[in-house]
PDB file of N, CA and C in Angstrom:
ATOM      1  N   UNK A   1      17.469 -19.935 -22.221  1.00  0.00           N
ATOM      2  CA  UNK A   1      16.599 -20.148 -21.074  1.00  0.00           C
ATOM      3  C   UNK A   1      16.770 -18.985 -20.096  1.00  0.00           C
ATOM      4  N   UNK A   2      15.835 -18.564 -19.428  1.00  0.00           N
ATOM      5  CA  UNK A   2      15.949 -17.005 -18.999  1.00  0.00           C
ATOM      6  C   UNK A   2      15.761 -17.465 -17.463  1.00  0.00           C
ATOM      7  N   UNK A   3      16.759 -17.429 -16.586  1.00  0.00           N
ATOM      8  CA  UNK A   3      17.052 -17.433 -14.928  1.00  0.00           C
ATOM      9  C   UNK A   3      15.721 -16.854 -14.244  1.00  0.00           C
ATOM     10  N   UNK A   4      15.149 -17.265 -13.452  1.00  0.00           N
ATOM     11  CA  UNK A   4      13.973 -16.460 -13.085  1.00  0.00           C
ATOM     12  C   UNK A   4      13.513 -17.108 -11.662  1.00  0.00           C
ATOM     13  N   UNK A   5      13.864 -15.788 -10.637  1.00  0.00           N
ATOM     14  CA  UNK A   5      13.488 -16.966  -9.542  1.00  0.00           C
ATOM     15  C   UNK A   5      12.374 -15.589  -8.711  1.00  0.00           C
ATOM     16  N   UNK A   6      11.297 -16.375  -8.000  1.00  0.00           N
ATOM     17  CA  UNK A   6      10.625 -15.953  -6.976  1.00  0.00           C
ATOM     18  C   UNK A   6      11.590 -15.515  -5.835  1.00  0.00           C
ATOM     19  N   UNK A   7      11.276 -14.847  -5.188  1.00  0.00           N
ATOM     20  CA  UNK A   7      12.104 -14.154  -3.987  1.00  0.00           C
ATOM     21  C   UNK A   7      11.392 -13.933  -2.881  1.00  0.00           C
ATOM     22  N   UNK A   8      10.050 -13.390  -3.275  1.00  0.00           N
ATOM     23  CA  UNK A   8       8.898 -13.171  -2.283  1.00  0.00           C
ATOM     24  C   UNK A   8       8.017 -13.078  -2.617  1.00  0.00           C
ATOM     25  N   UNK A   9       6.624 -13.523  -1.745  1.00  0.00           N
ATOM     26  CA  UNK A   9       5.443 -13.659  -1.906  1.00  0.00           C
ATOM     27  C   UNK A   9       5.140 -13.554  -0.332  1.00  0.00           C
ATOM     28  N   UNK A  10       4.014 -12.388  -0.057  1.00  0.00           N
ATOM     29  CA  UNK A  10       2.633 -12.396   0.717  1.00  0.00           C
ATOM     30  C   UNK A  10       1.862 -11.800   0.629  1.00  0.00           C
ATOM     31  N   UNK A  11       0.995 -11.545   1.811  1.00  0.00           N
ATOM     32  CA  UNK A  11      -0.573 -11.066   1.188  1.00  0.00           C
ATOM     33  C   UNK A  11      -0.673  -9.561  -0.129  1.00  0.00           C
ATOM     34  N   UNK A  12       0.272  -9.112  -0.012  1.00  0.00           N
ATOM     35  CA  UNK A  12       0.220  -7.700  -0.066  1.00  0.00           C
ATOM     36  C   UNK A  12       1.373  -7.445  -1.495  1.00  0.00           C
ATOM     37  N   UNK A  13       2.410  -8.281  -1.328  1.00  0.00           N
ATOM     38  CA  UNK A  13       3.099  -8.464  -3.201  1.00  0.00           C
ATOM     39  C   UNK A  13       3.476 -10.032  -3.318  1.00  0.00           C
ATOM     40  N   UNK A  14       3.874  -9.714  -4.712  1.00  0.00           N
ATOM     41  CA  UNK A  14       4.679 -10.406  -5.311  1.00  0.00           C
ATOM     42  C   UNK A  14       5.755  -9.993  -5.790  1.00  0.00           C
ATOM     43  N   UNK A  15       7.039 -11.024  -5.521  1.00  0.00           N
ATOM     44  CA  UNK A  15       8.249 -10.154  -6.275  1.00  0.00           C
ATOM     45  C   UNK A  15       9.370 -11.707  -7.131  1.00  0.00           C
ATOM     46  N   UNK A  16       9.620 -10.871  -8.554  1.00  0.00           N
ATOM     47  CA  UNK A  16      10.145 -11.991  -9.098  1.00  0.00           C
ATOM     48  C   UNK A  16      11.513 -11.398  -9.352  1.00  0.00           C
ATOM     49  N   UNK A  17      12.744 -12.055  -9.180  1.00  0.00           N
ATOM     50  CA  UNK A  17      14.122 -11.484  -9.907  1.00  0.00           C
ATOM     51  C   UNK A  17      14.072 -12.031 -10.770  1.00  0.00           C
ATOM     52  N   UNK A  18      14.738 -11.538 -12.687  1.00  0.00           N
ATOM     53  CA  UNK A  18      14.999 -11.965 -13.202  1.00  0.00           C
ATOM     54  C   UNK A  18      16.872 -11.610 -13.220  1.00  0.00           C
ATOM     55  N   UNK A  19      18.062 -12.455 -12.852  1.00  0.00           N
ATOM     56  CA  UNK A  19      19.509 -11.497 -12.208  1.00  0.00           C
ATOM     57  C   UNK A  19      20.267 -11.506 -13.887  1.00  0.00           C
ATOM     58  N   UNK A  20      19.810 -11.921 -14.893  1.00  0.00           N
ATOM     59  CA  UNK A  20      20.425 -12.388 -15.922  1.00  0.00           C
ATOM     60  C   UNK A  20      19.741 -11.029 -16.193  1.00  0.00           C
ATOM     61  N   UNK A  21      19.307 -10.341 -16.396  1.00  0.00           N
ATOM     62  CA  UNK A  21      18.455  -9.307 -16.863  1.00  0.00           C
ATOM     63  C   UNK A  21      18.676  -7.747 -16.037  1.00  0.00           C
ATOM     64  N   UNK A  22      19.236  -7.778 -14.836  1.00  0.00           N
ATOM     65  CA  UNK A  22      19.215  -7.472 -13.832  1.00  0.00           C
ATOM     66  C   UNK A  22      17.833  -6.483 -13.573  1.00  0.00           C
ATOM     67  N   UNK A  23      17.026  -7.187 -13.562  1.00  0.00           N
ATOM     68  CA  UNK A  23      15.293  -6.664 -12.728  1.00  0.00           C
ATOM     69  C   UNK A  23      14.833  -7.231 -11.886  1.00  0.00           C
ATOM     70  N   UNK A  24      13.958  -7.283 -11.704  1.00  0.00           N
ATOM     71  CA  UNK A  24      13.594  -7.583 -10.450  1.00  0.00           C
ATOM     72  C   UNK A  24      11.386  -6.856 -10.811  1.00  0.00           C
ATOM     73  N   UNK A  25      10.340  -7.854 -10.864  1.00  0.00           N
ATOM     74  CA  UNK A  25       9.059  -7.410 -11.699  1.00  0.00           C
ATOM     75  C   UNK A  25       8.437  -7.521 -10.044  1.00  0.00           C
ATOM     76  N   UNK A  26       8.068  -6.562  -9.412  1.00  0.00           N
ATOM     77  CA  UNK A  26       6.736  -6.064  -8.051  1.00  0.00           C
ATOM     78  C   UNK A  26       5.258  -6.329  -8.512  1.00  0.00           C
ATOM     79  N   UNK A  27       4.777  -7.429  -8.074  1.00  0.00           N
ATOM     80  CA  UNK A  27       3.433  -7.072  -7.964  1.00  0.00           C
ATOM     81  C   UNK A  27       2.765  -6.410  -6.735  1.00  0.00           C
ATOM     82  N   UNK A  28       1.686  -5.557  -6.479  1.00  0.00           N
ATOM     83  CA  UNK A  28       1.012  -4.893  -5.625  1.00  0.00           C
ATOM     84  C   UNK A  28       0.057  -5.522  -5.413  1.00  0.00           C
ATOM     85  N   UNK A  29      -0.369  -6.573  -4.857  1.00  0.00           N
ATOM     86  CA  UNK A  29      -1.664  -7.411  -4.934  1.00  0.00           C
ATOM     87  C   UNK A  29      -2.679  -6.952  -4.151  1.00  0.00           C
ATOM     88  N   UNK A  30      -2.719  -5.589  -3.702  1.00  0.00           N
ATOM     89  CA  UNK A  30      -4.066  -5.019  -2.811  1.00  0.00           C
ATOM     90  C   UNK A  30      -4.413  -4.490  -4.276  1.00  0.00           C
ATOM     91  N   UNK A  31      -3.776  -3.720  -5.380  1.00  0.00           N
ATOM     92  CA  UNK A  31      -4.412  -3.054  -6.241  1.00  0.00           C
ATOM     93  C   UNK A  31      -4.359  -4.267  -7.647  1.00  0.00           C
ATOM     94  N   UNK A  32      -3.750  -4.953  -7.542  1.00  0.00           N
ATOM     95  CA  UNK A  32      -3.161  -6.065  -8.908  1.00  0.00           C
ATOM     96  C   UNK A  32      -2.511  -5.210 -10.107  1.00  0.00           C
ATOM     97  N   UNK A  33      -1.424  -4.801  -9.176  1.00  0.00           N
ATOM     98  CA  UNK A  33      -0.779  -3.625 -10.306  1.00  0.00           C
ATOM     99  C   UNK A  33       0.405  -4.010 -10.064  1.00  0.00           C
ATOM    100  N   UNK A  34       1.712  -3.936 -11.219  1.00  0.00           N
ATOM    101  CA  UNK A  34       3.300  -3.917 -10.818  1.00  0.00           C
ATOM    102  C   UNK A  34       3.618  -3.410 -11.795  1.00  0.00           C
ATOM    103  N   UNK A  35       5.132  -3.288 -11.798  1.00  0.00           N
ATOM    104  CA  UNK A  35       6.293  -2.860 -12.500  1.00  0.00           C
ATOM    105  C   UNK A  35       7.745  -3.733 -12.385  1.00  0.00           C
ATOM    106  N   UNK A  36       8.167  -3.799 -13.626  1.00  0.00           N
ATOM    107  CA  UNK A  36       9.068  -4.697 -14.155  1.00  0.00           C
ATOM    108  C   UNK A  36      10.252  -3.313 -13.780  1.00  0.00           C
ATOM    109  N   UNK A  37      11.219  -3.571 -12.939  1.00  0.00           N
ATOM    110  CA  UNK A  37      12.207  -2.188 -12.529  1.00  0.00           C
ATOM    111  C   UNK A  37      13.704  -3.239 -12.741  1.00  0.00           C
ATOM    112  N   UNK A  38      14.839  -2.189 -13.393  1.00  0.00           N
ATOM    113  CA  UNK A  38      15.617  -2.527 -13.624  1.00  0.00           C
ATOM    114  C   UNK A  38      16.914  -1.789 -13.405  1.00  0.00           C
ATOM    115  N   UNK A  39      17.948  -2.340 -13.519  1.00  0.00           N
ATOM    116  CA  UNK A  39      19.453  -1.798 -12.729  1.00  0.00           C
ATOM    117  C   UNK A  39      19.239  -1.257 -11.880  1.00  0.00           C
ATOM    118  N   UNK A  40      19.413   0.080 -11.087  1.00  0.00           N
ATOM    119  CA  UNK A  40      19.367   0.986 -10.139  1.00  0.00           C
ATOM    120  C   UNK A  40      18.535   0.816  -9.255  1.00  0.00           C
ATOM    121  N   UNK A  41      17.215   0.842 -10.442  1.00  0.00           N
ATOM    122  CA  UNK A  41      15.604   1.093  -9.525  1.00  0.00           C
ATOM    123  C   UNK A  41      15.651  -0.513  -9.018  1.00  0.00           C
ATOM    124  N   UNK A  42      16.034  -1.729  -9.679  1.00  0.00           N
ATOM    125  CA  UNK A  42      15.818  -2.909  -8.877  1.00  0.00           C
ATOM    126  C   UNK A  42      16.518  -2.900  -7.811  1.00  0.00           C
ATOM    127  N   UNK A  43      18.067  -2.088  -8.306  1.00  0.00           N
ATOM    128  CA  UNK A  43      18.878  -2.564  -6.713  1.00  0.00           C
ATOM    129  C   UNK A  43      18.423  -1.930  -5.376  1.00  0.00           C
ATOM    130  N   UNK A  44      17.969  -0.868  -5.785  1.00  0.00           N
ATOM    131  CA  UNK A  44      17.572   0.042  -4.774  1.00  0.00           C
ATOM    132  C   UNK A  44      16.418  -1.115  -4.154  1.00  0.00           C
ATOM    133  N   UNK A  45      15.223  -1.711  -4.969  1.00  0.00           N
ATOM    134  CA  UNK A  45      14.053  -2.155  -4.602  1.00  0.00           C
ATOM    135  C   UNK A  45      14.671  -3.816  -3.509  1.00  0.00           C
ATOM    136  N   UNK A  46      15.517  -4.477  -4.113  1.00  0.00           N
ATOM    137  CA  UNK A  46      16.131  -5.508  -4.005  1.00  0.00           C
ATOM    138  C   UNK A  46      16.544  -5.100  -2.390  1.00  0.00           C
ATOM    139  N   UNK A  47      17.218  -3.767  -2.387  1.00  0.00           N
ATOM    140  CA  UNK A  47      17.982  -3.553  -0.661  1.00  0.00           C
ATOM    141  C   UNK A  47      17.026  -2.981   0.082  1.00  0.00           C
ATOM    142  N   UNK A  48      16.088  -2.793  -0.345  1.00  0.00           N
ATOM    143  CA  UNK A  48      15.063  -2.135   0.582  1.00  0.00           C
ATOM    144  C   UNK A  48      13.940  -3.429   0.854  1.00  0.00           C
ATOM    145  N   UNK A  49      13.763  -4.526   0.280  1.00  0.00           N
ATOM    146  CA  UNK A  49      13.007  -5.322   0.589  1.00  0.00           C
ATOM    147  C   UNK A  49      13.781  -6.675   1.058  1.00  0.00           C
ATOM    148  N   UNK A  50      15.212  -6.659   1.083  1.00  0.00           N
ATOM    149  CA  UNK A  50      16.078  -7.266   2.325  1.00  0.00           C
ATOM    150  C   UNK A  50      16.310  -6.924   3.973  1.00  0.00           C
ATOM    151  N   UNK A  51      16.049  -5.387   3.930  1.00  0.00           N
ATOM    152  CA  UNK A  51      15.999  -4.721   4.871  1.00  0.00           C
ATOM    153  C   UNK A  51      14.742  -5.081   5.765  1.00  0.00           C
ATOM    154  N   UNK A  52      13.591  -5.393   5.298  1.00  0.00           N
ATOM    155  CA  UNK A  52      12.893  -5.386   5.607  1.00  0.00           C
ATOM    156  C   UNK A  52      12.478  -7.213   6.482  1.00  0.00           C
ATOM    157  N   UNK A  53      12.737  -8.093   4.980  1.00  0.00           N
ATOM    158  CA  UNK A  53      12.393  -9.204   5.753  1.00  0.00           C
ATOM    159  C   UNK A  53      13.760  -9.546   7.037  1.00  0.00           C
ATOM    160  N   UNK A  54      15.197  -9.095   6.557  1.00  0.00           N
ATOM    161  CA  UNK A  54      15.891  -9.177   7.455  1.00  0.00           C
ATOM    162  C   UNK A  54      15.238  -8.950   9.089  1.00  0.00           C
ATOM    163  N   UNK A  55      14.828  -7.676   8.792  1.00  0.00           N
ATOM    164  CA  UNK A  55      13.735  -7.103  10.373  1.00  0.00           C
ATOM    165  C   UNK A  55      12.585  -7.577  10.847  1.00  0.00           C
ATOM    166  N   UNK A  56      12.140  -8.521  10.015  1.00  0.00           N
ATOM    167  CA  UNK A  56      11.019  -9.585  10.530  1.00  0.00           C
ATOM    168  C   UNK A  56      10.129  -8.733  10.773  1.00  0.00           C
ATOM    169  N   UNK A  57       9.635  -7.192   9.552  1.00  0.00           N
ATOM    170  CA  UNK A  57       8.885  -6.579  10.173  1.00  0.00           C
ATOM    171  C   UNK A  57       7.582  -6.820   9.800  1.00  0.00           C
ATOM    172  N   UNK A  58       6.155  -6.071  10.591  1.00  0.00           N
ATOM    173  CA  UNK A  58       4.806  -6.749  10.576  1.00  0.00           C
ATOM    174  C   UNK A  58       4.943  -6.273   8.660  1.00  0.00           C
ATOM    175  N   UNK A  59       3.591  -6.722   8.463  1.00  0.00           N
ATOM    176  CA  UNK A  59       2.666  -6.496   6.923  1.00  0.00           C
ATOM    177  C   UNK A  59       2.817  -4.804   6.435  1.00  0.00           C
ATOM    178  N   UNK A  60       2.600  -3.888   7.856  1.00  0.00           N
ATOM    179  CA  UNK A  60       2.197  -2.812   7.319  1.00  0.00           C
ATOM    180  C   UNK A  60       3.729  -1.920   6.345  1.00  0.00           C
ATOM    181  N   UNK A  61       4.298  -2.544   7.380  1.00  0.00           N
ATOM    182  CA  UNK A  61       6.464  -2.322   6.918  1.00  0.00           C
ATOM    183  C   UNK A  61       6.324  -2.271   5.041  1.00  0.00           C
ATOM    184  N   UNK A  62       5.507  -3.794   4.554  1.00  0.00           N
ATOM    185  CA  UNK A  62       5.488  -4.062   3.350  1.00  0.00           C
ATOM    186  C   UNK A  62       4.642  -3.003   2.684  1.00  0.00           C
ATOM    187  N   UNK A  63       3.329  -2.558   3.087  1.00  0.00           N
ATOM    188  CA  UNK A  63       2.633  -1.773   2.609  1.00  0.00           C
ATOM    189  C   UNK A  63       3.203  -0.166   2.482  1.00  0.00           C
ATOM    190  N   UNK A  64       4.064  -0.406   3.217  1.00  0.00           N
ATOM    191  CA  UNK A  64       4.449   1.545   2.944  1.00  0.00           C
ATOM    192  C   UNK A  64       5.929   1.206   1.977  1.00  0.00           C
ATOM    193  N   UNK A  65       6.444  -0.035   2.265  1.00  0.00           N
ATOM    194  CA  UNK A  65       7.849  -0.284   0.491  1.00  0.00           C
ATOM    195  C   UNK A  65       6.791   0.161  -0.661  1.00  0.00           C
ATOM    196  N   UNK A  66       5.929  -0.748  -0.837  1.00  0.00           N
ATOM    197  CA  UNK A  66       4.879  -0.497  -1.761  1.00  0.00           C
ATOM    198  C   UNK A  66       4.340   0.880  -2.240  1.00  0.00           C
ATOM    199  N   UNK A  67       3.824   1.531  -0.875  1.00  0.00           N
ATOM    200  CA  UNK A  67       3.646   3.261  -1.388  1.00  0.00           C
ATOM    201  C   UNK A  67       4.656   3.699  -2.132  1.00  0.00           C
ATOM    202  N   UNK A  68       6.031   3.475  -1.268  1.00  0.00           N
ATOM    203  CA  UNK A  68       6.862   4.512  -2.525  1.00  0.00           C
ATOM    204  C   UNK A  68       7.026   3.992  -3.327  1.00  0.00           C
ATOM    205  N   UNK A  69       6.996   2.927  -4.105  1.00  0.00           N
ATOM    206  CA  UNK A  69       6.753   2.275  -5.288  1.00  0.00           C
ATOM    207  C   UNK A  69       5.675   2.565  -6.446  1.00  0.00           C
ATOM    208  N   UNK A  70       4.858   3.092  -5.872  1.00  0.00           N
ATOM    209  CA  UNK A  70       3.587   3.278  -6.033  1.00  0.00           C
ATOM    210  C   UNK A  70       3.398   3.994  -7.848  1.00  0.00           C
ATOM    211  N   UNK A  71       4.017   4.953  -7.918  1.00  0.00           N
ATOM    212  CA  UNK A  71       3.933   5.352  -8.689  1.00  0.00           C
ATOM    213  C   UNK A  71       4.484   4.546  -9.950  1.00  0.00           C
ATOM    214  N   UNK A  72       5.628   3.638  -9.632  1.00  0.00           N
ATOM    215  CA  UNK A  72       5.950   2.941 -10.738  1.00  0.00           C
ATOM    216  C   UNK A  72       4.902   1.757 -11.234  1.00  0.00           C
ATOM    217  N   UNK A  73       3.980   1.316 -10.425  1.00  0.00           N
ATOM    218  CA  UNK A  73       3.425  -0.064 -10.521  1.00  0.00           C
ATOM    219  C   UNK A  73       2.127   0.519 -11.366  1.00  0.00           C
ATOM    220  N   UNK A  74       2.447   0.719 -12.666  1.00  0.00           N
ATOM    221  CA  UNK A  74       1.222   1.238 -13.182  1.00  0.00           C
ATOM    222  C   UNK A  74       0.713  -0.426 -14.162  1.00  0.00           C
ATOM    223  N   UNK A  75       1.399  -0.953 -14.512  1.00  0.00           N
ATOM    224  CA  UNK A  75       0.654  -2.119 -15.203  1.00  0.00           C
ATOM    225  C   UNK A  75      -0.142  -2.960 -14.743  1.00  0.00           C
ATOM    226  N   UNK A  76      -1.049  -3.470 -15.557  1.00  0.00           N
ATOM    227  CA  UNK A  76      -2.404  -4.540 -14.932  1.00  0.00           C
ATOM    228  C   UNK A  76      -1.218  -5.564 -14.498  1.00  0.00           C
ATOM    229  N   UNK A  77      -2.069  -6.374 -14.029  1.00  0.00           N
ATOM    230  CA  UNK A  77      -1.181  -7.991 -13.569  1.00  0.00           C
ATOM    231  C   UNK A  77      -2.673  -8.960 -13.951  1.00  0.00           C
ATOM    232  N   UNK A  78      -1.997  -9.675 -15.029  1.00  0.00           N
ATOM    233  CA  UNK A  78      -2.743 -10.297 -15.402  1.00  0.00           C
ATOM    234  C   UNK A  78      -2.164 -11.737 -15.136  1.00  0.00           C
ATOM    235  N   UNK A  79      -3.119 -12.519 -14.366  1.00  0.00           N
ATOM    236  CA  UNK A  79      -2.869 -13.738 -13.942  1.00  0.00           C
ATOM    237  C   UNK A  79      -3.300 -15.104 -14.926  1.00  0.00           C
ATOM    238  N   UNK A  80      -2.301 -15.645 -15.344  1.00  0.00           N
ATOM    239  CA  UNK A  80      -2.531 -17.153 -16.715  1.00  0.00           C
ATOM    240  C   UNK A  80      -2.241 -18.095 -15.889  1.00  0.00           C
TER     241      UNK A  80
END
């Protein structure tokens, strides 16, 4: 059975940890694009999007994590 928990959701992503796996899968929901990122690139993604809700900061805070992400989130997101 594979550990899998939601972490965050609003207008702008989605983010799922899987910690048994150590990843962590970004959706971009302005474009419906993500990337499944793992060891390093999750921890890095993981402390930079603690940082953030820690700071209670507005939407746009989320939209520029996302830019530098940007380049990784090349897969469709296909919703079942």
């Amino acid at each position: 059975m594979m550990n899998v928990m939601i972490v965050f959701d609003n207008p702008v992503m989605h983010v799922v940890d899987y910690p048994a796996q150590d990843a962590v899968e970004v959706i971009d929901k302005r474009v419906n694009r993500g990337a499944l990122m793992r060891d390093g690139a999750a921890d890095r993604f993981r402390a930079a999007l603690m940082a953030l809700v820690s700071d209670e900061r507005d939407i746009e805070a989320f939209d520029a994590l996302l830019d530098e992400y940007g380049s990784l989130l090349t897969q469709p997101a296909v919703y079942h």
